[in-house]
C-alpha atoms as a PDB file:
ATOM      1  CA  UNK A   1     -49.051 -10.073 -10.244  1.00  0.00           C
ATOM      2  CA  UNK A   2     -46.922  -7.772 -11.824  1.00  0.00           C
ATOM      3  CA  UNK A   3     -44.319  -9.294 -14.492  1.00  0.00           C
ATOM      4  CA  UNK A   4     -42.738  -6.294 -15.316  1.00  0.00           C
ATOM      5  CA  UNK A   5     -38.961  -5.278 -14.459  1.00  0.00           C
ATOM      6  CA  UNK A   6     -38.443  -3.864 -11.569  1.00  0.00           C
ATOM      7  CA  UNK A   7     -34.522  -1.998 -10.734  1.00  0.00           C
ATOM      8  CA  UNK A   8     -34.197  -0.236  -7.672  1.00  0.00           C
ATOM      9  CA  UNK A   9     -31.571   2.386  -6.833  1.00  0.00           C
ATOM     10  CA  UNK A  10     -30.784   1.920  -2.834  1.00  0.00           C
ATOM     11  CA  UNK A  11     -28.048   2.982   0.133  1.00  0.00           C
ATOM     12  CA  UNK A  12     -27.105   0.128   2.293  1.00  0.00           C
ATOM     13  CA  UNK A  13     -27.727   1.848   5.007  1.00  0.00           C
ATOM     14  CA  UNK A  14     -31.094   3.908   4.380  1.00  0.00           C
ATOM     15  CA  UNK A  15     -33.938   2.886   6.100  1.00  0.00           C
ATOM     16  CA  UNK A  16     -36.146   3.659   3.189  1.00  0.00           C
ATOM     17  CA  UNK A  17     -34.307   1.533   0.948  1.00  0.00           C
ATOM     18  CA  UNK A  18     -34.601  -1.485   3.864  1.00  0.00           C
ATOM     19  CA  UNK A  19     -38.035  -1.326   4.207  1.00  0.00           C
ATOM     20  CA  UNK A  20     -38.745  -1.157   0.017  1.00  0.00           C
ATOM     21  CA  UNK A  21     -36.747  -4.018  -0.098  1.00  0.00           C
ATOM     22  CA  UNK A  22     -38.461  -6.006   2.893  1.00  0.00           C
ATOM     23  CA  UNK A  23     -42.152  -4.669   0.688  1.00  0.00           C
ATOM     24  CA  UNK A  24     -41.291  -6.440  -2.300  1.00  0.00           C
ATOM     25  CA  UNK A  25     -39.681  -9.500  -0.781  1.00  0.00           C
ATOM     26  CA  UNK A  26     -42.866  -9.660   1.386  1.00  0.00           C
ATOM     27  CA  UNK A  27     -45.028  -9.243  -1.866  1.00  0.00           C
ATOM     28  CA  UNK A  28     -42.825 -11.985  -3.270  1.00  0.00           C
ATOM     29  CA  UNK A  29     -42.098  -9.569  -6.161  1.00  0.00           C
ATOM     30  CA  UNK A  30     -38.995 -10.143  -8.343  1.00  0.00           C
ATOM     31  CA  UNK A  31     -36.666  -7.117  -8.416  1.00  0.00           C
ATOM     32  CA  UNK A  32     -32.951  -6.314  -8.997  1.00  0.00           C
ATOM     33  CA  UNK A  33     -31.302  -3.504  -6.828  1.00  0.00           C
ATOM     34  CA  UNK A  34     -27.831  -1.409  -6.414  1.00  0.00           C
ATOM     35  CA  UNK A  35     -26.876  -0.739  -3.411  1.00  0.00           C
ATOM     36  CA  UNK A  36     -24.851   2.550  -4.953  1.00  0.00           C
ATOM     37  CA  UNK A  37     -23.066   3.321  -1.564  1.00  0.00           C
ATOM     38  CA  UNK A  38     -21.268   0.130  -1.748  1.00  0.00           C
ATOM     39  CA  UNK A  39     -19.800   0.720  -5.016  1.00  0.00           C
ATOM     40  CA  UNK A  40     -16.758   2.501  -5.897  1.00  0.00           C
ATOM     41  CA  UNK A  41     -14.656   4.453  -8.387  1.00  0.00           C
ATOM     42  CA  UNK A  42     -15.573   4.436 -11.556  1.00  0.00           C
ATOM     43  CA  UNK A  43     -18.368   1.837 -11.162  1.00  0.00           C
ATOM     44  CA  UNK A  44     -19.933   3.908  -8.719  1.00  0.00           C
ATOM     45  CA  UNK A  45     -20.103   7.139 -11.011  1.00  0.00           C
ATOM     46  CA  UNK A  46     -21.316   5.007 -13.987  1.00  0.00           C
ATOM     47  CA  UNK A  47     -23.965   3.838 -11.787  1.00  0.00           C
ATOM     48  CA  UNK A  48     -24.696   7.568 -10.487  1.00  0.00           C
ATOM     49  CA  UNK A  49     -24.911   8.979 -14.317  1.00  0.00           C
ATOM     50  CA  UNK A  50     -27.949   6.590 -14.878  1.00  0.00           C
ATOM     51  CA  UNK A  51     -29.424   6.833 -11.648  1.00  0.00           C
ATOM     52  CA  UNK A  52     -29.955  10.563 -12.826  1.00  0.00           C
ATOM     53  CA  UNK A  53     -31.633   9.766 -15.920  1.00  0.00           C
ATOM     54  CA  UNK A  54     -34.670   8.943 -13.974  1.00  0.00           C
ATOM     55  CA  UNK A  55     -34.261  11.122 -10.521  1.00  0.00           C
ATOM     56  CA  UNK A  56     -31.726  14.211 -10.896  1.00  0.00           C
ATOM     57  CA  UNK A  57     -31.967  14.936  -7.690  1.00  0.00           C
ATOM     58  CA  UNK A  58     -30.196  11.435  -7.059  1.00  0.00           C
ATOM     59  CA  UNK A  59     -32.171  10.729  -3.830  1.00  0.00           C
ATOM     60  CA  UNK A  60     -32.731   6.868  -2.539  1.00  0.00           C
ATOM     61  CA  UNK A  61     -34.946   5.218  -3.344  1.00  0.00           C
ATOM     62  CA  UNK A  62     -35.307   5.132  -6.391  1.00  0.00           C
ATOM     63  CA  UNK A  63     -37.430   2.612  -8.055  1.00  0.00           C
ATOM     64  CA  UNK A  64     -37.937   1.512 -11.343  1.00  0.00           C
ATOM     65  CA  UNK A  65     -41.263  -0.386 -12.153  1.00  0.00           C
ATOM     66  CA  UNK A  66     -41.700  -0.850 -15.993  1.00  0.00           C
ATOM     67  CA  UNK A  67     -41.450   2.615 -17.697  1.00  0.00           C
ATOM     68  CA  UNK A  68     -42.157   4.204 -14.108  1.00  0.00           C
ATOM     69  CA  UNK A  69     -39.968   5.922 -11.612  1.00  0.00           C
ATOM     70  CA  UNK A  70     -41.028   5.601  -7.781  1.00  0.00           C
ATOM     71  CA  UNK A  71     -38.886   7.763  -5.930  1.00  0.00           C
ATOM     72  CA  UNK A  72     -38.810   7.192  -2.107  1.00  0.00           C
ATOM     73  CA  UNK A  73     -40.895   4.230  -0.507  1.00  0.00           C
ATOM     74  CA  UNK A  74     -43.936   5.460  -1.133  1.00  0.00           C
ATOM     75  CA  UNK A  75     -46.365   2.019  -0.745  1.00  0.00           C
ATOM     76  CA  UNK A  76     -49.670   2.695  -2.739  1.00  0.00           C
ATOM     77  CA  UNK A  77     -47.889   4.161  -5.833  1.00  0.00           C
ATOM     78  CA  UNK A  78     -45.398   0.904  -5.440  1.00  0.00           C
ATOM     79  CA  UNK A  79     -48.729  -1.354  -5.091  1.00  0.00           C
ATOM     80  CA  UNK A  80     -50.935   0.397  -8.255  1.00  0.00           C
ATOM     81  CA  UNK A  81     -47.277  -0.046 -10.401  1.00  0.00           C
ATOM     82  CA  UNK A  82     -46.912  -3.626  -9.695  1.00  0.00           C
ATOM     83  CA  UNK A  83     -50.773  -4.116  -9.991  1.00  0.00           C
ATOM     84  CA  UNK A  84     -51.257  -5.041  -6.646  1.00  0.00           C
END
């Protein structure tokens, strides 16, 4: 099992998001997320500026596993990062 950090950038409301979330909860994997929509101000564009050091685009989700950036809930790339 993977014991790297894991920080996930995520919309309340996406689908996407729900269902990485529900993956790594159901792989009983450790991870930290933002739920940027839910922010505000100037919190919320701090947050925004580093999401884009890892995904211009800004898109959700967007998952950071170690030194690698998962964008979207794409399963087998999330499995073969956390060494599953």
């Amino acid at each position: 099992m993977s014991e790297k950090e894991i920080n996930m950038y995520t919309l309340s409301t996406c689908s996407h998001c729900k269902a990485t979330k529900k993956f790594m909860s159901d792989c009983n994997v450790k991870y930290d997320f933002i739920d940027v929509d839910l922010l505000e101000g100037e919190e919320q564009r701090a947050i925004i500026d580093d999401l884009k050091k890892y995904n211009p685009r800004c898109s959700f989700p967007t998952i950071i596993i170690g030194d690698r950036v998962i964008v979207g809930f794409k399963e087998d790339e999330i499995r073969e990062a956390l060494g599953l």
